[in-house]
ModelCIF file with pLDDT and N, C-alpha, C, O atoms, coordinates in Angstrom:
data_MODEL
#
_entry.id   MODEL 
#
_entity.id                         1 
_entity.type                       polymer 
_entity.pdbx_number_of_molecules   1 
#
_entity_poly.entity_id                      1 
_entity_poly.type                           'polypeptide(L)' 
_entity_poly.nstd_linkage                   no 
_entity_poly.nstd_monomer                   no 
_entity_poly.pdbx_seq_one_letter_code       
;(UNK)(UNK)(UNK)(UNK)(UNK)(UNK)(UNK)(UNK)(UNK)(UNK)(UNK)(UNK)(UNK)(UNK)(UNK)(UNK)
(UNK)(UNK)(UNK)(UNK)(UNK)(UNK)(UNK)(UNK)(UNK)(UNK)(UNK)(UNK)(UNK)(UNK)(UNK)(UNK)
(UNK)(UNK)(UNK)(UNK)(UNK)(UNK)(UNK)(UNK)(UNK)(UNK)(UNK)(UNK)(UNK)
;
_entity_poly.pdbx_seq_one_letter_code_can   XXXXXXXXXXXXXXXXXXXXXXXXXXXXXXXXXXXXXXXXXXXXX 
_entity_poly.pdbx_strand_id                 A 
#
loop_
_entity_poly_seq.entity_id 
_entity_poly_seq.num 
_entity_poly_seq.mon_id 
_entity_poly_seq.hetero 
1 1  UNK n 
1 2  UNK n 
1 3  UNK n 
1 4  UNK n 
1 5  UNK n 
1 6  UNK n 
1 7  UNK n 
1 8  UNK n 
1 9  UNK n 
1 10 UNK n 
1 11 UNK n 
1 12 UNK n 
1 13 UNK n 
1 14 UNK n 
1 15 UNK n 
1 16 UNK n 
1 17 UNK n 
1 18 UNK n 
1 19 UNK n 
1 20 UNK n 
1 21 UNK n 
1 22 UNK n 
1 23 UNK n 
1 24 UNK n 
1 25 UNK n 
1 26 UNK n 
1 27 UNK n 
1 28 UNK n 
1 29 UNK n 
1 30 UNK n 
1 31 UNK n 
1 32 UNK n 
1 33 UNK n 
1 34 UNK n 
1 35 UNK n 
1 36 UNK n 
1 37 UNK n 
1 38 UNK n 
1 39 UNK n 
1 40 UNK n 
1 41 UNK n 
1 42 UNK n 
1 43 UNK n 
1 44 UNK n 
1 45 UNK n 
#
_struct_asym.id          A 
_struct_asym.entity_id   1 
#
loop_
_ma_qa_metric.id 
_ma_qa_metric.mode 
_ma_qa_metric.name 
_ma_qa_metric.software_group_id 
_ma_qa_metric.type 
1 global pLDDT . pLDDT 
2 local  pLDDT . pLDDT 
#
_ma_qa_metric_global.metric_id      1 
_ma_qa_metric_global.metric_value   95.47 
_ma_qa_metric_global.model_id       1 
_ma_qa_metric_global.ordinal_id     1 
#
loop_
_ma_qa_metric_local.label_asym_id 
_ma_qa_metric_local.label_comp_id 
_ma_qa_metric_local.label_seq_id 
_ma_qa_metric_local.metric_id 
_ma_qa_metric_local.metric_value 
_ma_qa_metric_local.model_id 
_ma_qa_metric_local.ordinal_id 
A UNK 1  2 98.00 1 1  
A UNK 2  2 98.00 1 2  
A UNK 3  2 98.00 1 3  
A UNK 4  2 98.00 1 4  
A UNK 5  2 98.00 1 5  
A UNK 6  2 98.00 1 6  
A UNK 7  2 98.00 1 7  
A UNK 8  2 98.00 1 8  
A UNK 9  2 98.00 1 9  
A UNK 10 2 98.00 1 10 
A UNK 11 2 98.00 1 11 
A UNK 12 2 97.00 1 12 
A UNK 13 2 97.00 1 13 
A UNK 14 2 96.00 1 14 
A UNK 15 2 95.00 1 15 
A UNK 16 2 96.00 1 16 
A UNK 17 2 96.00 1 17 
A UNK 18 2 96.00 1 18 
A UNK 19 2 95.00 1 19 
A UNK 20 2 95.00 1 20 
A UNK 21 2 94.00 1 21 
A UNK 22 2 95.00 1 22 
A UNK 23 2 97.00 1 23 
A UNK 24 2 97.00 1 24 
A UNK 25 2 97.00 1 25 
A UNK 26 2 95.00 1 26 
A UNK 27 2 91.00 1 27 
A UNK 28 2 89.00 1 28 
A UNK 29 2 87.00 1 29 
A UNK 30 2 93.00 1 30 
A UNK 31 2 96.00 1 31 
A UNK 32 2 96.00 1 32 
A UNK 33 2 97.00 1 33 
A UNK 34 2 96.00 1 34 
A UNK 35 2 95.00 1 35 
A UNK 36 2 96.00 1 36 
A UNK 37 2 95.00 1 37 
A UNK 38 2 93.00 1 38 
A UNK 39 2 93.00 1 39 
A UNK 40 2 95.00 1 40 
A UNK 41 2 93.00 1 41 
A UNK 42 2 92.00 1 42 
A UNK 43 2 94.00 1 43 
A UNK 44 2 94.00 1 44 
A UNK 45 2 95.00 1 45 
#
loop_
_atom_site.group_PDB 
_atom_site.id 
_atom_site.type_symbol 
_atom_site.label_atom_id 
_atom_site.label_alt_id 
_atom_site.label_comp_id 
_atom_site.label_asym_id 
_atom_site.label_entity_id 
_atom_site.label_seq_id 
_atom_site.pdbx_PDB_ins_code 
_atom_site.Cartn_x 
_atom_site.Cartn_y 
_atom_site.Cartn_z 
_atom_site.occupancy 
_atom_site.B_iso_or_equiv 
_atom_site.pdbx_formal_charge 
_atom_site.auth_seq_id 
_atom_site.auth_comp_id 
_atom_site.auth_asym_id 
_atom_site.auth_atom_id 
_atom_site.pdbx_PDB_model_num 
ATOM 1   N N  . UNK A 1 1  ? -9.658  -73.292 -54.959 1.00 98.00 ? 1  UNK A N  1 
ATOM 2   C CA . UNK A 1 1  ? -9.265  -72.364 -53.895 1.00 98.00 ? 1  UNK A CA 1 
ATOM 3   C C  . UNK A 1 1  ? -10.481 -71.684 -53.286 1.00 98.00 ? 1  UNK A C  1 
ATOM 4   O O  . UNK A 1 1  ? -10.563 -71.754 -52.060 1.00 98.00 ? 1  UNK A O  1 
ATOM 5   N N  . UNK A 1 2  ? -11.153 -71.230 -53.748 1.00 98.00 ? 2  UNK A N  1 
ATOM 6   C CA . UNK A 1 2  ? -12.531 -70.402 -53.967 1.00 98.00 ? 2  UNK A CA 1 
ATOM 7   C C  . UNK A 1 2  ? -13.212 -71.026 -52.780 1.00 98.00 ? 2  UNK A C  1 
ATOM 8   O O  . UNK A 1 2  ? -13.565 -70.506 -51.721 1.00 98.00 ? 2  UNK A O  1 
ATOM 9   N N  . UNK A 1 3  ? -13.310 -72.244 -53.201 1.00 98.00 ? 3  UNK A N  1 
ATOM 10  C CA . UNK A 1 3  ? -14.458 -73.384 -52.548 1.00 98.00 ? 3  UNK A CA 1 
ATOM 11  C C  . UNK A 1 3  ? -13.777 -73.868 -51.272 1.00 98.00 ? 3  UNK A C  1 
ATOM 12  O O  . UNK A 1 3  ? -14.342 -74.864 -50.818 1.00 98.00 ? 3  UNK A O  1 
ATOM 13  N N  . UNK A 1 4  ? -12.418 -73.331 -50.351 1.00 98.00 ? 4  UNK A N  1 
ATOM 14  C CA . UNK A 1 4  ? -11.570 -73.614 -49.706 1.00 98.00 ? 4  UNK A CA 1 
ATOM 15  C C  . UNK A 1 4  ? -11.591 -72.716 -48.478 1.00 98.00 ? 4  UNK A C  1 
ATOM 16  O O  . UNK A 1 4  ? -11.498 -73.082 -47.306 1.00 98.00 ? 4  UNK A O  1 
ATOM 17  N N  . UNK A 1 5  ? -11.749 -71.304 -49.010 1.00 98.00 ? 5  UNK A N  1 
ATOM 18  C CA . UNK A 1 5  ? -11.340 -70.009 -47.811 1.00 98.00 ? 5  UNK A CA 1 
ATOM 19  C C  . UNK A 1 5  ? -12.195 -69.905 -47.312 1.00 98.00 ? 5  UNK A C  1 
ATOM 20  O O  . UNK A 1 5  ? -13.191 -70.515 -47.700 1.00 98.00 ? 5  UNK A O  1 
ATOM 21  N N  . UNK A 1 6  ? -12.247 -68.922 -45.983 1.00 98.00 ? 6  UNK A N  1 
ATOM 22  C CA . UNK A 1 6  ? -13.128 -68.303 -45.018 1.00 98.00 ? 6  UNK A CA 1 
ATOM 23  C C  . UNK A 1 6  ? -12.618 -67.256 -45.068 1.00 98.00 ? 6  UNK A C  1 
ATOM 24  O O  . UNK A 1 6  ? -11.422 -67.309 -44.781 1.00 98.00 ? 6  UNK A O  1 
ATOM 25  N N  . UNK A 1 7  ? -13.041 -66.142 -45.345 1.00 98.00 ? 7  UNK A N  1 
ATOM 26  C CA . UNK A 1 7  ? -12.562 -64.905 -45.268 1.00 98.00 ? 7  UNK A CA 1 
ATOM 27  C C  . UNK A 1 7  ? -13.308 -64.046 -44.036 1.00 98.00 ? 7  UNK A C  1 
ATOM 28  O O  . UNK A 1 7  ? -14.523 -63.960 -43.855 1.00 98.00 ? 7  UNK A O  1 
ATOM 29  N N  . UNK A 1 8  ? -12.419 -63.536 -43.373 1.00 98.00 ? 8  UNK A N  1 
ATOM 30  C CA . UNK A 1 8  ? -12.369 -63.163 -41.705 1.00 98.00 ? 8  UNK A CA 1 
ATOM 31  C C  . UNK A 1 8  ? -11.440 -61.837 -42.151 1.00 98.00 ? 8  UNK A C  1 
ATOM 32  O O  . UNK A 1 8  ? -10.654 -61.671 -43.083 1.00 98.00 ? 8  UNK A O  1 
ATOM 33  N N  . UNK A 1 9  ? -11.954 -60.851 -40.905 1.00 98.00 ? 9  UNK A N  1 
ATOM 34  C CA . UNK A 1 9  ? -11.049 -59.589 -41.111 1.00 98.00 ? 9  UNK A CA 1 
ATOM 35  C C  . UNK A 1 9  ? -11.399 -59.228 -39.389 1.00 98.00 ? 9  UNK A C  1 
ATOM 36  O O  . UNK A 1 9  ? -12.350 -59.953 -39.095 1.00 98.00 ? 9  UNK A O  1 
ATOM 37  N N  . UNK A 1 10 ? -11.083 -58.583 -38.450 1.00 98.00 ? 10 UNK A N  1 
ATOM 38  C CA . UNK A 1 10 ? -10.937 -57.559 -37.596 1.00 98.00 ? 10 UNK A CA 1 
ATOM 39  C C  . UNK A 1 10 ? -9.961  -56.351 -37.651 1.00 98.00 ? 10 UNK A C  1 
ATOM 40  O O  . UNK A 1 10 ? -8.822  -55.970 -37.919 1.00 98.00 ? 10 UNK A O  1 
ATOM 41  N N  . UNK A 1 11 ? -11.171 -56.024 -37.220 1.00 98.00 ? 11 UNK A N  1 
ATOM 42  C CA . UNK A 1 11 ? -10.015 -53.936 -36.695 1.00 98.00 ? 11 UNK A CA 1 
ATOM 43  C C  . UNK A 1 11 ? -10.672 -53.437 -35.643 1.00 98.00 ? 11 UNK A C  1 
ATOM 44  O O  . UNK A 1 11 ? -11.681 -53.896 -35.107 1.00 98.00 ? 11 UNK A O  1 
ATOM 45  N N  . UNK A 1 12 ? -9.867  -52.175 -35.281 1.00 97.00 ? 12 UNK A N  1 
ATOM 46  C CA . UNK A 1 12 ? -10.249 -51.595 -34.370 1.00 97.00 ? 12 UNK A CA 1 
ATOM 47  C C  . UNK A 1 12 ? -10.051 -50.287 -34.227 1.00 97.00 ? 12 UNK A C  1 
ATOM 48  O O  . UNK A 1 12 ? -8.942  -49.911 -34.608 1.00 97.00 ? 12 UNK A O  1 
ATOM 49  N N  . UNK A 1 13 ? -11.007 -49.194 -33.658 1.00 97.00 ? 13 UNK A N  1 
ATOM 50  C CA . UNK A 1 13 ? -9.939  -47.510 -34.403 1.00 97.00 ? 13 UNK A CA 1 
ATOM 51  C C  . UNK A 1 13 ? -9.369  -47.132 -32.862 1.00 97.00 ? 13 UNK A C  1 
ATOM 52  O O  . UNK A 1 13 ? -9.672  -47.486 -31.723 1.00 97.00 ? 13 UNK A O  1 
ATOM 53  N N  . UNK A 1 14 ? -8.412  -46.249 -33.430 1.00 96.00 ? 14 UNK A N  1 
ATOM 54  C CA . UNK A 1 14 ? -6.897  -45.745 -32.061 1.00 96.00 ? 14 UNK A CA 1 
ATOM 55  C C  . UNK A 1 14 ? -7.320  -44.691 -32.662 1.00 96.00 ? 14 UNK A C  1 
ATOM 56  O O  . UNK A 1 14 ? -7.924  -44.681 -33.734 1.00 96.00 ? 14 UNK A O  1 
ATOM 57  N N  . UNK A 1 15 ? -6.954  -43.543 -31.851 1.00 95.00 ? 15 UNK A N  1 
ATOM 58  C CA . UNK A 1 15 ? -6.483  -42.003 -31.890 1.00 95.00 ? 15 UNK A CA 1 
ATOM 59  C C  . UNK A 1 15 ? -5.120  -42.373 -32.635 1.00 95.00 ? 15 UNK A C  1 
ATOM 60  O O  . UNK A 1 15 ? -4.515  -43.440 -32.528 1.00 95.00 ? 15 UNK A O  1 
ATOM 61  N N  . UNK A 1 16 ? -4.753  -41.242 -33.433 1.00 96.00 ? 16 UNK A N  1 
ATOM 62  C CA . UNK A 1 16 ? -3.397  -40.675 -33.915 1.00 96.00 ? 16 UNK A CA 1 
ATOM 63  C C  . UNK A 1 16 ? -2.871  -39.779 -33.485 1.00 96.00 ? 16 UNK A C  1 
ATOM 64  O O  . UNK A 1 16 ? -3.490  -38.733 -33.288 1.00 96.00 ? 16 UNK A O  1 
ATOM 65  N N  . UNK A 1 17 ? -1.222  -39.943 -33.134 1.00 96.00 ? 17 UNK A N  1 
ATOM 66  C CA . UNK A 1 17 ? -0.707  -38.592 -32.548 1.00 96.00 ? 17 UNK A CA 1 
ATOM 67  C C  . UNK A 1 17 ? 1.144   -38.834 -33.066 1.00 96.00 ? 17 UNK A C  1 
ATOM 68  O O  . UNK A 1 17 ? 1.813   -39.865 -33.009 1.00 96.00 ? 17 UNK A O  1 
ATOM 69  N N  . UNK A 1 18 ? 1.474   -37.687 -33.465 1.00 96.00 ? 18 UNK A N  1 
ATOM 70  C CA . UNK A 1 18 ? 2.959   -37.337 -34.107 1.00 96.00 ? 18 UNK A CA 1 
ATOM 71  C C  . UNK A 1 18 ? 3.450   -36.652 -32.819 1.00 96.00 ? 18 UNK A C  1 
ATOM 72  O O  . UNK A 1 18 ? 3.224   -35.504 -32.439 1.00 96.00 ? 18 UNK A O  1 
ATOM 73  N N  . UNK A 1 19 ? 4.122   -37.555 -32.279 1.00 95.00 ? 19 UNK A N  1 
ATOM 74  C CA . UNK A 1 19 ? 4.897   -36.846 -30.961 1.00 95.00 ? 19 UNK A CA 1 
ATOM 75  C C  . UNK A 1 19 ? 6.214   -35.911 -31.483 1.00 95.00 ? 19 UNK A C  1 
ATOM 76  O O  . UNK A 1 19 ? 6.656   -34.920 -30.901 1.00 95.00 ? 19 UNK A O  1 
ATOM 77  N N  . UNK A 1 20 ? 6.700   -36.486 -32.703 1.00 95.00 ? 20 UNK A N  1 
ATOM 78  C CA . UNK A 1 20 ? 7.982   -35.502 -32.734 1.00 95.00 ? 20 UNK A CA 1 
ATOM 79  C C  . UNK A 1 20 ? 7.994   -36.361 -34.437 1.00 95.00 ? 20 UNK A C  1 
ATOM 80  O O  . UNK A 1 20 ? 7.582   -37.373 -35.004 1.00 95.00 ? 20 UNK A O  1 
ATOM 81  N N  . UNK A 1 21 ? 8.488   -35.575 -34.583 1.00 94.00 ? 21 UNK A N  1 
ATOM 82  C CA . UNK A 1 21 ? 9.172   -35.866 -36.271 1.00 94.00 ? 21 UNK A CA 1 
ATOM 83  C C  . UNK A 1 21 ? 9.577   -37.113 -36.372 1.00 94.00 ? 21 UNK A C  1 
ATOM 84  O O  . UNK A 1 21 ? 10.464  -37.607 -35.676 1.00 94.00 ? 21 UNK A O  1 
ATOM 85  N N  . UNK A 1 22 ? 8.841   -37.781 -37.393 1.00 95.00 ? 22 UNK A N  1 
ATOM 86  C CA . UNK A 1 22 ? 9.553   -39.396 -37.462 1.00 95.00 ? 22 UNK A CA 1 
ATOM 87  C C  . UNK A 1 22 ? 8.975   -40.509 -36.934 1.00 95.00 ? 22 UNK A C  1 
ATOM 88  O O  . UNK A 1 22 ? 9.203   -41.692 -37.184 1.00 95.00 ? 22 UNK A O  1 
ATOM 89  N N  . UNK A 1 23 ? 7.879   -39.802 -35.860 1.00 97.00 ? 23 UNK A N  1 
ATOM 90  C CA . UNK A 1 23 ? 7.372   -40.908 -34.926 1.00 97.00 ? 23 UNK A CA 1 
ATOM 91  C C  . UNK A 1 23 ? 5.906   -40.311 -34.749 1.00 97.00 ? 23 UNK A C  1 
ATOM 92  O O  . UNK A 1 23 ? 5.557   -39.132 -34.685 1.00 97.00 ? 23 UNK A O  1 
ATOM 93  N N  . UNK A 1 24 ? 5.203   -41.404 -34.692 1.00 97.00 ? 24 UNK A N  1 
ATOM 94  C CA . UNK A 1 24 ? 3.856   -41.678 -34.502 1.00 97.00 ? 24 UNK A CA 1 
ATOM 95  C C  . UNK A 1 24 ? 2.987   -42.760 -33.886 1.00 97.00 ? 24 UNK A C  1 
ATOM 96  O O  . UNK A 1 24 ? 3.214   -43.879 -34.346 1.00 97.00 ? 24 UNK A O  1 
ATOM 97  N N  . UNK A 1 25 ? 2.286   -42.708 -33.191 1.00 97.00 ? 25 UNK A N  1 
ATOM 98  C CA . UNK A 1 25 ? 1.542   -43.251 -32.336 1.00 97.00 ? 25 UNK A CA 1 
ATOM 99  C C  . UNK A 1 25 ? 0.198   -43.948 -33.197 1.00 97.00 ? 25 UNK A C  1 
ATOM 100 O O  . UNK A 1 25 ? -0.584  -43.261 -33.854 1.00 97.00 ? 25 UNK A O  1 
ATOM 101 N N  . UNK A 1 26 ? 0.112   -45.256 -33.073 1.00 95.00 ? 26 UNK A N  1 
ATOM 102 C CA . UNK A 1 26 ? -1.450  -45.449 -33.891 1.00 95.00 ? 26 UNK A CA 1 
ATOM 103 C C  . UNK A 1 26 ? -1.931  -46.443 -32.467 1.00 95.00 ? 26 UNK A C  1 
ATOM 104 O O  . UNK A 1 26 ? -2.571  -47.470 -32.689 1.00 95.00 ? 26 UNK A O  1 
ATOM 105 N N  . UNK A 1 27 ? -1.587  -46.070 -31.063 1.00 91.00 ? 27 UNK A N  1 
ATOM 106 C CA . UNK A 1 27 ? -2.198  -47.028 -30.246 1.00 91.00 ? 27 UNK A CA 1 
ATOM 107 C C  . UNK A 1 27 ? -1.750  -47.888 -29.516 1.00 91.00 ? 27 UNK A C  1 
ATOM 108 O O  . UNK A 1 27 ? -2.058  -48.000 -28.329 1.00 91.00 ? 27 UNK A O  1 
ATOM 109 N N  . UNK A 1 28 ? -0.926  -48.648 -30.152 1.00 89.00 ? 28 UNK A N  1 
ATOM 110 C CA . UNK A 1 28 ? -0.295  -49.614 -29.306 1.00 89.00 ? 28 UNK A CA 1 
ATOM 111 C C  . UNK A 1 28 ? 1.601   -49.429 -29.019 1.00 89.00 ? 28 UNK A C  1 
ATOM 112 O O  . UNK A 1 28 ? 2.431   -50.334 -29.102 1.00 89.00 ? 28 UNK A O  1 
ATOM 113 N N  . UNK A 1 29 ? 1.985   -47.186 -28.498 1.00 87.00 ? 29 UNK A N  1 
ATOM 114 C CA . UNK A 1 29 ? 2.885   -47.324 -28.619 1.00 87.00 ? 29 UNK A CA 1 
ATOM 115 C C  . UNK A 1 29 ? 3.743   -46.013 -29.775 1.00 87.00 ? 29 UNK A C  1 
ATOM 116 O O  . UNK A 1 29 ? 3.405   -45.815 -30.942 1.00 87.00 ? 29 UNK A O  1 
ATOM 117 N N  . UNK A 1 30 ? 4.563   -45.483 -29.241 1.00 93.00 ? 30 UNK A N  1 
ATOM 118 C CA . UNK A 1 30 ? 5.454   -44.822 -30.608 1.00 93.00 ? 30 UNK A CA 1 
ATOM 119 C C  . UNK A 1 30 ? 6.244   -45.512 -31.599 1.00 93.00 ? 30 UNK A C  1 
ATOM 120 O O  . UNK A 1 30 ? 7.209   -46.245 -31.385 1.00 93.00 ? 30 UNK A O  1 
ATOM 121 N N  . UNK A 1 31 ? 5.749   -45.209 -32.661 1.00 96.00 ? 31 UNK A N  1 
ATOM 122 C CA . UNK A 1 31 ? 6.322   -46.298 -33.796 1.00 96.00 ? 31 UNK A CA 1 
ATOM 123 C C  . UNK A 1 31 ? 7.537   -45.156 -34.516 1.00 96.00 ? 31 UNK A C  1 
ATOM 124 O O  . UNK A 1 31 ? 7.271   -44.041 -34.966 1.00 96.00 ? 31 UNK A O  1 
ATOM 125 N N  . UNK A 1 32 ? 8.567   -45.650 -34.476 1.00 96.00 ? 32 UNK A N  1 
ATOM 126 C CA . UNK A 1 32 ? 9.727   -44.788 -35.470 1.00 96.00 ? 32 UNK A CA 1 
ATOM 127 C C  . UNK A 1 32 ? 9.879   -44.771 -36.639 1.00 96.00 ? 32 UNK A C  1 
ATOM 128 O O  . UNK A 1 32 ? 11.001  -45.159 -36.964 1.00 96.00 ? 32 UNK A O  1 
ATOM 129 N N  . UNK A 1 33 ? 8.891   -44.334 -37.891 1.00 97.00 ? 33 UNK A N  1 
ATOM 130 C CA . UNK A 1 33 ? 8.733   -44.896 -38.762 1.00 97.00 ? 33 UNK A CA 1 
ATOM 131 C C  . UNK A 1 33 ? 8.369   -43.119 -39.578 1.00 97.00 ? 33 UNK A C  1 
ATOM 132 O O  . UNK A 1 33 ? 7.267   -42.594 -39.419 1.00 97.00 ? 33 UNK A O  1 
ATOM 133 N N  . UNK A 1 34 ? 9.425   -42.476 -40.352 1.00 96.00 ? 34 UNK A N  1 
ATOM 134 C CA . UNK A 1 34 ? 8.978   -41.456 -40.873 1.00 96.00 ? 34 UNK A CA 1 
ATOM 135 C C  . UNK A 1 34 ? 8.150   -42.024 -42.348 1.00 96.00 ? 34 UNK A C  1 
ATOM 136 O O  . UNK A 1 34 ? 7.334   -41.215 -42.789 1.00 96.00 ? 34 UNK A O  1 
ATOM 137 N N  . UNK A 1 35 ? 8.282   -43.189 -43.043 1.00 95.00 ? 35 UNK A N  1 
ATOM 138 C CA . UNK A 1 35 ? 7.451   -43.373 -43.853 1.00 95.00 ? 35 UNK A CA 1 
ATOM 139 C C  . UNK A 1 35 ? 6.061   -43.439 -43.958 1.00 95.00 ? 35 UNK A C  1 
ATOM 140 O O  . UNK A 1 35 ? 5.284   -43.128 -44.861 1.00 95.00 ? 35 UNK A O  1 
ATOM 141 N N  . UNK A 1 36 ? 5.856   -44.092 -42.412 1.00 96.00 ? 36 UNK A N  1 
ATOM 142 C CA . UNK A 1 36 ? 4.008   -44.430 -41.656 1.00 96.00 ? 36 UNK A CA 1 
ATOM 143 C C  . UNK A 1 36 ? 4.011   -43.290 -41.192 1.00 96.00 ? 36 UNK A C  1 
ATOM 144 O O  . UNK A 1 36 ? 2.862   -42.913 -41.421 1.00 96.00 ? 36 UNK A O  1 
ATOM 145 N N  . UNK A 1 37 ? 4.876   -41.936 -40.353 1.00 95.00 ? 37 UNK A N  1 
ATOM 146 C CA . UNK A 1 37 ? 4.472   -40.748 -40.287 1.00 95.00 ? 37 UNK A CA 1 
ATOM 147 C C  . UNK A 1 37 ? 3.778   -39.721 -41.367 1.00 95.00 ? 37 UNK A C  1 
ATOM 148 O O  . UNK A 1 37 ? 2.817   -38.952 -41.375 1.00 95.00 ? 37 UNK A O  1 
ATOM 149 N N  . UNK A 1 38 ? 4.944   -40.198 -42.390 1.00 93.00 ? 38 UNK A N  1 
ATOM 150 C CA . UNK A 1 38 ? 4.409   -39.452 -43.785 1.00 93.00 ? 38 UNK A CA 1 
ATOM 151 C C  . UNK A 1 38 ? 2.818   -39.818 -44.159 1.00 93.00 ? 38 UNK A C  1 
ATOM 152 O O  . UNK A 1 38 ? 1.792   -39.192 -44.424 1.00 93.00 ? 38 UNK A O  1 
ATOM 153 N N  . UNK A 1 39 ? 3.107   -40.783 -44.064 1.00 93.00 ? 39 UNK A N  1 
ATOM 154 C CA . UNK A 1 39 ? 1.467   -41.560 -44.543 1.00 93.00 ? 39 UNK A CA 1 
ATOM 155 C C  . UNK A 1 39 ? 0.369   -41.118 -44.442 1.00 93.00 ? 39 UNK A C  1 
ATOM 156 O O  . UNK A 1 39 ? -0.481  -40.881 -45.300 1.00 93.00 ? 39 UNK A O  1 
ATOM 157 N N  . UNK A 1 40 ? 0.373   -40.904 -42.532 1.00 95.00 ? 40 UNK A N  1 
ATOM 158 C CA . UNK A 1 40 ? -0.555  -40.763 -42.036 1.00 95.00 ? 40 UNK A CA 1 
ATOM 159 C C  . UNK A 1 40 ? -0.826  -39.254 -41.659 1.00 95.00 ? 40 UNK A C  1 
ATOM 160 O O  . UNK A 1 40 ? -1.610  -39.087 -40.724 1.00 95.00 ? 40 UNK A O  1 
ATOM 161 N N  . UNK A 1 41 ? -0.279  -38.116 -42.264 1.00 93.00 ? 41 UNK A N  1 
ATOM 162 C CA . UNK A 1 41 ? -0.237  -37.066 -42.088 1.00 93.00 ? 41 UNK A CA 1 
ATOM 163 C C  . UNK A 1 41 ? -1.312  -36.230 -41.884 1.00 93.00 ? 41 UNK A C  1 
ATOM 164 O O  . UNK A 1 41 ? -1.931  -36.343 -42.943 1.00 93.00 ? 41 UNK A O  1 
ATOM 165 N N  . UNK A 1 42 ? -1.996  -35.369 -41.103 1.00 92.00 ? 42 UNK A N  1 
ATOM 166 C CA . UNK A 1 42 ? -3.087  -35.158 -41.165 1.00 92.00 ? 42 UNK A CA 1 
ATOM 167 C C  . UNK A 1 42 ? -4.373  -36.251 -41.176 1.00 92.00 ? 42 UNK A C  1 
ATOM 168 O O  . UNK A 1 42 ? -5.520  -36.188 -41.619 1.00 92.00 ? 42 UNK A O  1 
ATOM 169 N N  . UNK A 1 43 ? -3.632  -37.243 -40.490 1.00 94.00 ? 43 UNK A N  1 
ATOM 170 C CA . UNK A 1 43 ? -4.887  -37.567 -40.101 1.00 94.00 ? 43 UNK A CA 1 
ATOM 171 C C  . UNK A 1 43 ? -5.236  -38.184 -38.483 1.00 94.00 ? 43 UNK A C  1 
ATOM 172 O O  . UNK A 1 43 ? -4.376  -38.866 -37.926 1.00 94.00 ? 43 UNK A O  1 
ATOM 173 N N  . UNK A 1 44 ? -6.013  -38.010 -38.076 1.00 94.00 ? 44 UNK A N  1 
ATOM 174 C CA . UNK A 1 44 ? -6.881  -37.987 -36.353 1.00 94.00 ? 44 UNK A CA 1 
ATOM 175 C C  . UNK A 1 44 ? -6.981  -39.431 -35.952 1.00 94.00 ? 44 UNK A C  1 
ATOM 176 O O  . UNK A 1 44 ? -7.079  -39.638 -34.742 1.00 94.00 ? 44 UNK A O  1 
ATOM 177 N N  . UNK A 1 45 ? -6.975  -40.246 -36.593 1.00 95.00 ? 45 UNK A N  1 
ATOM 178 C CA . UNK A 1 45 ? -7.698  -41.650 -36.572 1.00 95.00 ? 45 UNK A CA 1 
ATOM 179 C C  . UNK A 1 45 ? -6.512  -42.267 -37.098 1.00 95.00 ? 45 UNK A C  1 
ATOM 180 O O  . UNK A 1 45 ? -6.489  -43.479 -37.310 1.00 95.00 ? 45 UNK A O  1 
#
């Protein structure tokens, strides 16, 4: 397996923003997701 992969990654950083309870923004959009709200609590990025 080892001798098989290419290991590749991209990212990119978004602003963060909690428009209303439950929902959060990472960029591409309000996501309805109070679990990824919770997550990301306090944080900017």
């Amino acid at each position: 397996l080892l001798s098989a992969i290419s290991p590749l990654c991209c990212y990119a950083y978004s602003e963060v923003s909690f428009p209303c309870e439950g929902v959060v923004d990472i960029g591409f959009g309000e996501i309805e997701s109070r679990d990824l709200s919770s997550h990301l609590k306090g944080c900017h990025g």
